[in-house]
PDB file of N, CA and C in Angstrom:
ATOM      1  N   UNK A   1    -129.608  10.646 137.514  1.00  0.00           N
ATOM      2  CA  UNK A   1    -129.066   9.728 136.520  1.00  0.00           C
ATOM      3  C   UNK A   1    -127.638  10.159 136.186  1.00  0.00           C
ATOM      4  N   UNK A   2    -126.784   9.316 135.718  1.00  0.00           N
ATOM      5  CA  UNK A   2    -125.092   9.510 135.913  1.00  0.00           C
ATOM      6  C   UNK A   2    -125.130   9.729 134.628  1.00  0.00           C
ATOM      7  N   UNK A   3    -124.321  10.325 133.585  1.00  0.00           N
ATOM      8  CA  UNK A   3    -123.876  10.393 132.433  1.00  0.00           C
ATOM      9  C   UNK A   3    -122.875   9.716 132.155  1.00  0.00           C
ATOM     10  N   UNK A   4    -122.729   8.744 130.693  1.00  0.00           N
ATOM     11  CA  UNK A   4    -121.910   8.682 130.040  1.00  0.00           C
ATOM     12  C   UNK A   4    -121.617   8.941 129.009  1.00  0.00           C
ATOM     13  N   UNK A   5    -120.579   9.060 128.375  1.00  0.00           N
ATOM     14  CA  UNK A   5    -120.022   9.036 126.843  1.00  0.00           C
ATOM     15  C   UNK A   5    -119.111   8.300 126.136  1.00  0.00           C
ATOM     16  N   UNK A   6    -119.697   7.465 125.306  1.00  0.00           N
ATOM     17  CA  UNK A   6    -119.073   6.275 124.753  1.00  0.00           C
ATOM     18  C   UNK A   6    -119.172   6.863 123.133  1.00  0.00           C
ATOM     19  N   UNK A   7    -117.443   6.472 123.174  1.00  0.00           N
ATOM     20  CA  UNK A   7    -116.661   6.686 121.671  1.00  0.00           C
ATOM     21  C   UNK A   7    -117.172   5.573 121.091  1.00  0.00           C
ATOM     22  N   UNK A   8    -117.406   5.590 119.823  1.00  0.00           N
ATOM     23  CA  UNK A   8    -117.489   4.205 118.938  1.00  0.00           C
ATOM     24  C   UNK A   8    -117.028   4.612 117.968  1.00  0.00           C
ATOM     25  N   UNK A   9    -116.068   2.898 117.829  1.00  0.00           N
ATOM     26  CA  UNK A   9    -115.690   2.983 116.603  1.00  0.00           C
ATOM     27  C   UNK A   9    -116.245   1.141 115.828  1.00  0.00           C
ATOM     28  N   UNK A  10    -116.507   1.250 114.273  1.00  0.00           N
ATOM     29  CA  UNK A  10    -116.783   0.341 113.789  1.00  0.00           C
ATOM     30  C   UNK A  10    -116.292  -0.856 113.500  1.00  0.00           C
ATOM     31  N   UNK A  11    -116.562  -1.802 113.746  1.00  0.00           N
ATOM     32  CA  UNK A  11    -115.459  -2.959 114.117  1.00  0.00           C
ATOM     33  C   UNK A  11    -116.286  -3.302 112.068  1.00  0.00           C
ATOM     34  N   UNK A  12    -114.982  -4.416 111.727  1.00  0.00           N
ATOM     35  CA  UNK A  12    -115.288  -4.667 110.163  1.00  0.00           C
ATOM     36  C   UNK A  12    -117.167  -5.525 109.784  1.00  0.00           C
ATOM     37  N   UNK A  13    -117.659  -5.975 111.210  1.00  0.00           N
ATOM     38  CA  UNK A  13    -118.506  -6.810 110.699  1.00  0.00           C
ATOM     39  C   UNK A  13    -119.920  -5.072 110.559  1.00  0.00           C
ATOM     40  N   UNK A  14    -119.681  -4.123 111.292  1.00  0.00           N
ATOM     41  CA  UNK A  14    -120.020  -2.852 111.055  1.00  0.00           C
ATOM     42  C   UNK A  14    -120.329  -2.026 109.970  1.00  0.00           C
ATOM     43  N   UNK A  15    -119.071  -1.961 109.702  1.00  0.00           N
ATOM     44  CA  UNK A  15    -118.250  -1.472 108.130  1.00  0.00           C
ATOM     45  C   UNK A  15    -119.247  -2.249 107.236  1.00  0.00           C
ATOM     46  N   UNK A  16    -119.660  -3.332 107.254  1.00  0.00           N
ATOM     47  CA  UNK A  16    -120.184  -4.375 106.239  1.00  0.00           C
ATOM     48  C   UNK A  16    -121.139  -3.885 106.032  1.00  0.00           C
ATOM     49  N   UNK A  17    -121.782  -3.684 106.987  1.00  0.00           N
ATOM     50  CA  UNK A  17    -123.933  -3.670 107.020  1.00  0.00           C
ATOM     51  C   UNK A  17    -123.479  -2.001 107.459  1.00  0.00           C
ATOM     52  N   UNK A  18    -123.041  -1.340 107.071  1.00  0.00           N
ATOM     53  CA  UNK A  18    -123.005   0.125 107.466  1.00  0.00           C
ATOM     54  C   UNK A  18    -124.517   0.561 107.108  1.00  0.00           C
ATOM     55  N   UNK A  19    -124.829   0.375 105.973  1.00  0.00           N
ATOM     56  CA  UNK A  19    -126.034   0.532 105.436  1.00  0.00           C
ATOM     57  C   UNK A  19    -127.843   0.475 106.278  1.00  0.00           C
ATOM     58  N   UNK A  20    -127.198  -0.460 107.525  1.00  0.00           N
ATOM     59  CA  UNK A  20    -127.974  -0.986 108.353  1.00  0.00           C
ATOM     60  C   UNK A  20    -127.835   0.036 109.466  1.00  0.00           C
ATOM     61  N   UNK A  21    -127.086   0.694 109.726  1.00  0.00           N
ATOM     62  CA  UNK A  21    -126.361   1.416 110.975  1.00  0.00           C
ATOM     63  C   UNK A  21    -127.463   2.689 111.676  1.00  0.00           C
ATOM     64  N   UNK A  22    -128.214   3.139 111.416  1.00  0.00           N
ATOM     65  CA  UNK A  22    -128.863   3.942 112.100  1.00  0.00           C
ATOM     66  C   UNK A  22    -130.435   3.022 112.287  1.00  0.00           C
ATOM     67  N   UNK A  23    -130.686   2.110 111.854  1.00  0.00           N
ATOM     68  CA  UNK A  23    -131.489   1.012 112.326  1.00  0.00           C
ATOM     69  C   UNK A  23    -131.085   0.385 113.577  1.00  0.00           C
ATOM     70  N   UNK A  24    -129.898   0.280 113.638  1.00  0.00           N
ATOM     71  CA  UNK A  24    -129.505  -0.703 114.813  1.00  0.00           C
ATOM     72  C   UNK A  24    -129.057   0.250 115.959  1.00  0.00           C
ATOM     73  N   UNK A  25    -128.671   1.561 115.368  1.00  0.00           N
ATOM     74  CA  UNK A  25    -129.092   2.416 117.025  1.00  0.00           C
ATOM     75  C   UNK A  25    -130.491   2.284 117.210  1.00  0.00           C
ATOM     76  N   UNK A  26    -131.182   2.949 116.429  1.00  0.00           N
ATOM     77  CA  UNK A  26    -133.247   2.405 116.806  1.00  0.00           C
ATOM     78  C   UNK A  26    -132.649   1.283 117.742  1.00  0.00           C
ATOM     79  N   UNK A  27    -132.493   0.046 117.223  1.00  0.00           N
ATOM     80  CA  UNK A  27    -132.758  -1.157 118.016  1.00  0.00           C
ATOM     81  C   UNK A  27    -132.058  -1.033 119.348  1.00  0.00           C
ATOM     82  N   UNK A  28    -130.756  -0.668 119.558  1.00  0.00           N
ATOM     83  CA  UNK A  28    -129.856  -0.731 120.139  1.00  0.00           C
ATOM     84  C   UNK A  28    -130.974   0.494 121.758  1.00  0.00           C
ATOM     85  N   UNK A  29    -131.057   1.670 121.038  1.00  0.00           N
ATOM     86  CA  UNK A  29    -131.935   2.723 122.228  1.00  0.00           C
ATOM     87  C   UNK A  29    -133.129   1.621 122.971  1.00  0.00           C
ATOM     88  N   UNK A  30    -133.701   0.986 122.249  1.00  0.00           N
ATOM     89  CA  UNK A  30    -135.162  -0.006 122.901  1.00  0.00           C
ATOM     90  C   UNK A  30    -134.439  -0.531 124.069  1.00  0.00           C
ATOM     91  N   UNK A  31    -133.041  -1.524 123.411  1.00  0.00           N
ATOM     92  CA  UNK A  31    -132.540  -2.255 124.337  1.00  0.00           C
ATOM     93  C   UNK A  31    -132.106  -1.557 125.456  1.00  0.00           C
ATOM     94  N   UNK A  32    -131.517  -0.470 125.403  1.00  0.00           N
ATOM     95  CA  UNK A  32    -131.035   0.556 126.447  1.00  0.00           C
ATOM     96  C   UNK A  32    -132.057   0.658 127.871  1.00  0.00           C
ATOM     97  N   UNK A  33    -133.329   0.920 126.658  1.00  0.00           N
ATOM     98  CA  UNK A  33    -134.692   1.486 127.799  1.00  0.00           C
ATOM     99  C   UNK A  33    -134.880  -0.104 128.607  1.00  0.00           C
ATOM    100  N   UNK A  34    -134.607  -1.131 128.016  1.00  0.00           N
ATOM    101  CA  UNK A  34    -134.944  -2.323 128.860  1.00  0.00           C
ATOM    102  C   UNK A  34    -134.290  -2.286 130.071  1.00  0.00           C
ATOM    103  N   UNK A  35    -133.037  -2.584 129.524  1.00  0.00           N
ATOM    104  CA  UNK A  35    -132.141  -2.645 130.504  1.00  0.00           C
ATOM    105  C   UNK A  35    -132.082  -1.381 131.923  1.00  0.00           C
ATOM    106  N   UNK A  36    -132.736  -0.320 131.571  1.00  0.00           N
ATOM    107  CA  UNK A  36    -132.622   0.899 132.624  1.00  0.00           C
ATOM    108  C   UNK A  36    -131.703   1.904 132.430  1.00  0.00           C
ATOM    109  N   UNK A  37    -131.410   2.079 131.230  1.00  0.00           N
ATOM    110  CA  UNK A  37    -130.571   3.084 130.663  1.00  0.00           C
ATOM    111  C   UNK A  37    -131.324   4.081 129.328  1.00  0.00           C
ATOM    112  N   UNK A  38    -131.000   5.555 129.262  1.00  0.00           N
ATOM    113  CA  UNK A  38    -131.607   6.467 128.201  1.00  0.00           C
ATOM    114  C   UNK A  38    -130.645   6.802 127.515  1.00  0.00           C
ATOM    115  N   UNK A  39    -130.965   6.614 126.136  1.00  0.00           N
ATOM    116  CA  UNK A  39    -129.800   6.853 124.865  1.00  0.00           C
ATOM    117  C   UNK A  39    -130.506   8.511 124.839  1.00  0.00           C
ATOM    118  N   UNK A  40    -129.747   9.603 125.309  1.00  0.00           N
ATOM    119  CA  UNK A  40    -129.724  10.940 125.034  1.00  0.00           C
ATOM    120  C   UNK A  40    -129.349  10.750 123.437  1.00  0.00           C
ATOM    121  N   UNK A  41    -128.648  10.463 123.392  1.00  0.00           N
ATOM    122  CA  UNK A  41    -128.184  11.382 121.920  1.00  0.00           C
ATOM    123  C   UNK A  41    -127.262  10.360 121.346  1.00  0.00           C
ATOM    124  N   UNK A  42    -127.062   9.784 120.052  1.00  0.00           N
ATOM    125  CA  UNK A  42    -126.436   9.210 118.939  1.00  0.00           C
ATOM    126  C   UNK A  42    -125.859  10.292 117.936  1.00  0.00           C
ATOM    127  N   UNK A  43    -124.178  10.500 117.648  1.00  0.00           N
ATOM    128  CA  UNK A  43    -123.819  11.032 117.085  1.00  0.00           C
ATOM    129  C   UNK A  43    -123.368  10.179 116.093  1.00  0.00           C
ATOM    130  N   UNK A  44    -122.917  10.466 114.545  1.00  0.00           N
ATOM    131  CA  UNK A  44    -122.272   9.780 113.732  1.00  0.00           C
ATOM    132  C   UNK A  44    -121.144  10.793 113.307  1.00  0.00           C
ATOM    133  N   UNK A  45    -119.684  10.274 113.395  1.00  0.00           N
ATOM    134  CA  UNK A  45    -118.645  11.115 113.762  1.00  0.00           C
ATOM    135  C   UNK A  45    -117.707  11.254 112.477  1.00  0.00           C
ATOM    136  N   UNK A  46    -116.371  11.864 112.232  1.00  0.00           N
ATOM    137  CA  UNK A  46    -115.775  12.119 111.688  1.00  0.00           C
ATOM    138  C   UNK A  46    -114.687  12.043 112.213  1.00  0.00           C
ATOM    139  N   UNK A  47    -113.365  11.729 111.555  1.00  0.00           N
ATOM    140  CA  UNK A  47    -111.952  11.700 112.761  1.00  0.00           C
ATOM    141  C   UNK A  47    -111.442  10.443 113.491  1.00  0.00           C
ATOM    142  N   UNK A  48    -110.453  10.531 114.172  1.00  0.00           N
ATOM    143  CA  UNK A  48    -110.896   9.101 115.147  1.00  0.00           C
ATOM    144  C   UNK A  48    -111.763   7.854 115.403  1.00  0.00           C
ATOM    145  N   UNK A  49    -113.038   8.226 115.805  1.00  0.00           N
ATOM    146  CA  UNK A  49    -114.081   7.228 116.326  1.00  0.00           C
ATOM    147  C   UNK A  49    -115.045   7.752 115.119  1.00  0.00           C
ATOM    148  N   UNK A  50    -115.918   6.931 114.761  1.00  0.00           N
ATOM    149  CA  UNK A  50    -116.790   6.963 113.837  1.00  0.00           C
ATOM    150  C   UNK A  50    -118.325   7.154 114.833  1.00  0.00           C
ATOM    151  N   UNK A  51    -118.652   7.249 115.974  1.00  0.00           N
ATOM    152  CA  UNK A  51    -119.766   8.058 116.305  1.00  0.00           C
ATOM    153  C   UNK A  51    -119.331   8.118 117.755  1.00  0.00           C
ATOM    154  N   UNK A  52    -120.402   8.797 118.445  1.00  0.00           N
ATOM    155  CA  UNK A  52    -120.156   9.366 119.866  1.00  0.00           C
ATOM    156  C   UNK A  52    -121.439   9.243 120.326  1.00  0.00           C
ATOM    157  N   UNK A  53    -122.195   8.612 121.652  1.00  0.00           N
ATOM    158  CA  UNK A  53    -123.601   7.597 122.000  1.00  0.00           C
ATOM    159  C   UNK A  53    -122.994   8.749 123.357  1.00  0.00           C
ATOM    160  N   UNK A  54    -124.349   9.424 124.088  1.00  0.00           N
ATOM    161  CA  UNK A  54    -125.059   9.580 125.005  1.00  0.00           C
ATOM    162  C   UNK A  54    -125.394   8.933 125.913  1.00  0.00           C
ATOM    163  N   UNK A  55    -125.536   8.270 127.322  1.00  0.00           N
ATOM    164  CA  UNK A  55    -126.304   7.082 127.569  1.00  0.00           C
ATOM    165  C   UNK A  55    -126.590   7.770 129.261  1.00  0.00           C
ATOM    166  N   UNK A  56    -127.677   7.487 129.472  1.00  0.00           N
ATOM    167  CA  UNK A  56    -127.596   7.745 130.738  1.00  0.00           C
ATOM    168  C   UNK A  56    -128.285   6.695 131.628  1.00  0.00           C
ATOM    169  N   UNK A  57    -127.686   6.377 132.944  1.00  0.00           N
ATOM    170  CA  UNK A  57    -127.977   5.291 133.641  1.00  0.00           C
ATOM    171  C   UNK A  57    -127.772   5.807 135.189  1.00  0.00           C
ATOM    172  N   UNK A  58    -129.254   4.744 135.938  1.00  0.00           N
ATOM    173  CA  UNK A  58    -128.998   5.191 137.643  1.00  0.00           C
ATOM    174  C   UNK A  58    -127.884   4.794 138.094  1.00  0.00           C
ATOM    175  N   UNK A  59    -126.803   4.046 137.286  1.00  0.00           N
ATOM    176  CA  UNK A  59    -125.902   3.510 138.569  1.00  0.00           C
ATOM    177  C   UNK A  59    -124.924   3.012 137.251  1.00  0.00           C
ATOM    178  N   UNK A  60    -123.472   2.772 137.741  1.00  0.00           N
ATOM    179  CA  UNK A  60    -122.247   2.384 136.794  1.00  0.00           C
ATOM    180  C   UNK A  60    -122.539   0.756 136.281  1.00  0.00           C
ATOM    181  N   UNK A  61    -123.605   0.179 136.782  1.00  0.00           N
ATOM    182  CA  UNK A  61    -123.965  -1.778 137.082  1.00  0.00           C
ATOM    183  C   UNK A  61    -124.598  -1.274 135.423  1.00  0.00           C
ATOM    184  N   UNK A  62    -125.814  -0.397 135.627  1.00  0.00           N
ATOM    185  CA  UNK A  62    -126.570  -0.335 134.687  1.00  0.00           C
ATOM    186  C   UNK A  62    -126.219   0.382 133.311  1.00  0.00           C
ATOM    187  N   UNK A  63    -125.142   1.005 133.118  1.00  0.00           N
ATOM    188  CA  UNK A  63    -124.468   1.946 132.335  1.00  0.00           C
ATOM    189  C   UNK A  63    -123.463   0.399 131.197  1.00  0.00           C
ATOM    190  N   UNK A  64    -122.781  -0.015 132.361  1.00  0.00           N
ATOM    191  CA  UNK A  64    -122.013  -1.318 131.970  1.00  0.00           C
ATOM    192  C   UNK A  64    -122.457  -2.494 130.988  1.00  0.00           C
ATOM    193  N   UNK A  65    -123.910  -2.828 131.455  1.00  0.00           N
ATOM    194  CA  UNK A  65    -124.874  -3.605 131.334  1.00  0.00           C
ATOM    195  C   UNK A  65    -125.224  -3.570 129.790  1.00  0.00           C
ATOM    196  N   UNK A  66    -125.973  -1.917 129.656  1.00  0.00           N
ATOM    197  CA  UNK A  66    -126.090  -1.597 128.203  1.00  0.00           C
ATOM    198  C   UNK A  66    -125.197  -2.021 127.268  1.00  0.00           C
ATOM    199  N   UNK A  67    -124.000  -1.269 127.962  1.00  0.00           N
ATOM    200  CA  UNK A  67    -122.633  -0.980 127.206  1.00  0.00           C
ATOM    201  C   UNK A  67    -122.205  -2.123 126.250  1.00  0.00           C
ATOM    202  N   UNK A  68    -122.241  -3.074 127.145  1.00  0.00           N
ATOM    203  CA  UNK A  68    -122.098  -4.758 127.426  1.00  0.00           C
ATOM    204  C   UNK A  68    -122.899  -5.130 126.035  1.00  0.00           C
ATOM    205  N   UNK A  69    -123.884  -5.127 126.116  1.00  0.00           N
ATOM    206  CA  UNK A  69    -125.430  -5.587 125.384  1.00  0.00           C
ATOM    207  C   UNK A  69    -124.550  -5.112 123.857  1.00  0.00           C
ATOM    208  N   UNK A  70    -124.621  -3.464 123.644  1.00  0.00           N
ATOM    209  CA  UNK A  70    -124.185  -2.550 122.711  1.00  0.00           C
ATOM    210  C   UNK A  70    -122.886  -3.700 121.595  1.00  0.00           C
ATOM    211  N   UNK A  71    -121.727  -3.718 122.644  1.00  0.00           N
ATOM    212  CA  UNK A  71    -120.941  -4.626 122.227  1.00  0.00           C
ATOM    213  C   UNK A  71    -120.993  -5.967 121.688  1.00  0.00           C
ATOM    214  N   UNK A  72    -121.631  -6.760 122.281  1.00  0.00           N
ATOM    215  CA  UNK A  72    -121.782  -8.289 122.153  1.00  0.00           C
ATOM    216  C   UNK A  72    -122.810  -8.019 120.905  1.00  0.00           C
ATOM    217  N   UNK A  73    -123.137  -7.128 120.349  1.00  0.00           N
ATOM    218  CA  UNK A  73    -124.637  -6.871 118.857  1.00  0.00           C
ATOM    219  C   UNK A  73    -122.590  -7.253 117.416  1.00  0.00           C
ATOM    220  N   UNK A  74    -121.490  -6.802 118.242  1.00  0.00           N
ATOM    221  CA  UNK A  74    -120.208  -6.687 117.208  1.00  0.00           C
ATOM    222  C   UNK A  74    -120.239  -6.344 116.090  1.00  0.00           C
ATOM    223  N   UNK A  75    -120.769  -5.210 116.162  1.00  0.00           N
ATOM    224  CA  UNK A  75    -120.838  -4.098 115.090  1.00  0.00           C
ATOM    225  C   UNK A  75    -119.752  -2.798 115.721  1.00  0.00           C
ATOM    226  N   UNK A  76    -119.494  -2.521 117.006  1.00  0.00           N
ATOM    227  CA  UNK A  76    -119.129  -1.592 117.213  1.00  0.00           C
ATOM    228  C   UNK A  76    -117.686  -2.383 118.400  1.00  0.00           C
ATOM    229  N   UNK A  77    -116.913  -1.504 118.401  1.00  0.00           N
ATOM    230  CA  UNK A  77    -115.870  -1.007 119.370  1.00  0.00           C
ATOM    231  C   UNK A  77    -116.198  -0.071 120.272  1.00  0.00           C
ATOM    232  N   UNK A  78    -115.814   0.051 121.615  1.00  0.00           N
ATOM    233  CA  UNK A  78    -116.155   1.516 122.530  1.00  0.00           C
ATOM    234  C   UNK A  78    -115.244   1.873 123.548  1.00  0.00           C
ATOM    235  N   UNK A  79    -115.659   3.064 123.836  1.00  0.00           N
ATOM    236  CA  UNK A  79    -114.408   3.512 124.781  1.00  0.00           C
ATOM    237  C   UNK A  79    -115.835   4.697 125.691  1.00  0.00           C
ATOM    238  N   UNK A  80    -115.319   4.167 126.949  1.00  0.00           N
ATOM    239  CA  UNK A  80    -116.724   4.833 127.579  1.00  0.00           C
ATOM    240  C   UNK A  80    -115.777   5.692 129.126  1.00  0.00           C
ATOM    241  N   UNK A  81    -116.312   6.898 128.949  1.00  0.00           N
ATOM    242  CA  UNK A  81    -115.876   7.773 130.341  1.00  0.00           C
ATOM    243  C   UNK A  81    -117.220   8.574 130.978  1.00  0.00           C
ATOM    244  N   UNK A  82    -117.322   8.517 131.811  1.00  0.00           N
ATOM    245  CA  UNK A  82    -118.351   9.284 133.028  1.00  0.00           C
ATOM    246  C   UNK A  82    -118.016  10.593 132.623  1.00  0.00           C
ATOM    247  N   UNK A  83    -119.005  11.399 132.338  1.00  0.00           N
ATOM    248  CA  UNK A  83    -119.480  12.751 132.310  1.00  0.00           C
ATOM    249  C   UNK A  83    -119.951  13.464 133.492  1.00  0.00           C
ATOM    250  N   UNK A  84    -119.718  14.422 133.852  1.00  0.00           N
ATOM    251  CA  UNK A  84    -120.697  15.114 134.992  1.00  0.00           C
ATOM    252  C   UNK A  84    -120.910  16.461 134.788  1.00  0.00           C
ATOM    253  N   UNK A  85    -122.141  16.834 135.211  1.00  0.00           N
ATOM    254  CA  UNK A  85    -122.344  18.254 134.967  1.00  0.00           C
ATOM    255  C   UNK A  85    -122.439  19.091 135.744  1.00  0.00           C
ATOM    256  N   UNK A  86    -122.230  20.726 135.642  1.00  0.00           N
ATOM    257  CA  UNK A  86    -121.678  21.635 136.759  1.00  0.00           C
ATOM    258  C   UNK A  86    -121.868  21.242 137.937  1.00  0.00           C
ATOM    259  N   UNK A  87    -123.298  20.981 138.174  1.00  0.00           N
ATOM    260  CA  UNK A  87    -123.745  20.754 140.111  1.00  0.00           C
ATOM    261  C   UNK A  87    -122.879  19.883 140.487  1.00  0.00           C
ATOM    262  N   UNK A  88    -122.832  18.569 139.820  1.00  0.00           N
ATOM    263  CA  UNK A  88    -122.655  17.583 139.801  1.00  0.00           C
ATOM    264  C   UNK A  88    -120.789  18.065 140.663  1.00  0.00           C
ATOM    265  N   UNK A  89    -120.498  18.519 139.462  1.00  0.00           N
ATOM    266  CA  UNK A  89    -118.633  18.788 139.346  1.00  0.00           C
ATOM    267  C   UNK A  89    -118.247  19.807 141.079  1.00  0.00           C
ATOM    268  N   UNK A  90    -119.335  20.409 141.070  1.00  0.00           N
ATOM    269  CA  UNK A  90    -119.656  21.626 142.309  1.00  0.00           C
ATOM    270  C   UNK A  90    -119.385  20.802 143.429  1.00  0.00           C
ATOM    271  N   UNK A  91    -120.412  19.733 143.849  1.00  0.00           N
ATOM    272  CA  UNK A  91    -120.278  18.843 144.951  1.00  0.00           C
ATOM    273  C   UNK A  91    -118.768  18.072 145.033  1.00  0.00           C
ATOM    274  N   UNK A  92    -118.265  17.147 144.444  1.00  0.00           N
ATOM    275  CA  UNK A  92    -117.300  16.499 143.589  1.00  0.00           C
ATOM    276  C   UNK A  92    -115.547  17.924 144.168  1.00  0.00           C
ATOM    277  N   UNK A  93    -115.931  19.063 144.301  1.00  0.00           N
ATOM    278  CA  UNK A  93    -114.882  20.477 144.270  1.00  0.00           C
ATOM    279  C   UNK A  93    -114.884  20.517 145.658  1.00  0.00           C
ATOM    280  N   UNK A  94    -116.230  20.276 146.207  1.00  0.00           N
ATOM    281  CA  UNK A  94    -116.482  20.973 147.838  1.00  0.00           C
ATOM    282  C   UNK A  94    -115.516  19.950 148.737  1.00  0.00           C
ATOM    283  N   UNK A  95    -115.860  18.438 147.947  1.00  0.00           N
ATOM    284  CA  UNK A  95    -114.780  17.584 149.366  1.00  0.00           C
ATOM    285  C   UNK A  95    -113.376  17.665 149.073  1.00  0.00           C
ATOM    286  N   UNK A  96    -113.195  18.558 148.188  1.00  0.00           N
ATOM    287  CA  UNK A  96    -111.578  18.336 147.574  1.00  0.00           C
ATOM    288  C   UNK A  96    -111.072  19.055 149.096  1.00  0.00           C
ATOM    289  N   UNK A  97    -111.689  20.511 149.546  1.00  0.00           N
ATOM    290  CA  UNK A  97    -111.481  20.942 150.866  1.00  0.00           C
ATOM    291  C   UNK A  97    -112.176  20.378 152.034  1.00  0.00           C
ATOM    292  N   UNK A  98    -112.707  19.098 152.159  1.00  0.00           N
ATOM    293  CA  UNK A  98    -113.111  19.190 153.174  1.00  0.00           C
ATOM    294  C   UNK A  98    -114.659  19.657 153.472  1.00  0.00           C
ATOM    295  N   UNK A  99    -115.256  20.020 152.051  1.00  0.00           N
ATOM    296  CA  UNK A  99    -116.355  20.374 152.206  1.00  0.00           C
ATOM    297  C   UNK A  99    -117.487  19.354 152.510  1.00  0.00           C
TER     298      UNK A  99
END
């Protein structure tokens, strides 16, 4: 499964129903699992972006898809980059030579 990490920030209709906001990750993770994606982890943030979402998906179609879903709910803004982890980064090092 590929990792991502998507910044969020609260768009004003957000801000409104803030009150509502850790309900609608609940809702938001169900939708994830439909679609073929796992919400690892929901952060609620400080600074910059107002939380930081986990998501993991077999393929960039299905990562998008969520993402997509996440957005069009217009509660949130996002900014999403691919994560990878050591092995991952290891393989990714080996063809830099030719490996």
């Amino acid at each position: 499964m590929a990792t991502f990490i998507i910044n969020i920030k609260l768009s004003q209709q957000g801000i409104k129903d803030i009150d509502h906001t850790t309900k609608r990750a609940a809702i938001f993770k169900t939708e994830a699992k439909k679609l073929g994606a796992k919400v690892k982890e929901i952060f609620w943030t400080l600074g910059d972006h107002d939380g930081l979402l986990i998501l993991e998906a077999p393929d960039d179609e299905t990562a998008t898809a969520a993402i997509l879903h996440l957005a069009a709910m217009g509660n949130v803004h996002t900014s999403t980059c691919r994560a990878y982890t050591a092995a991952e980064m290891d393989k990714i090092v080996a063809k830099v030579h030719g490996g």
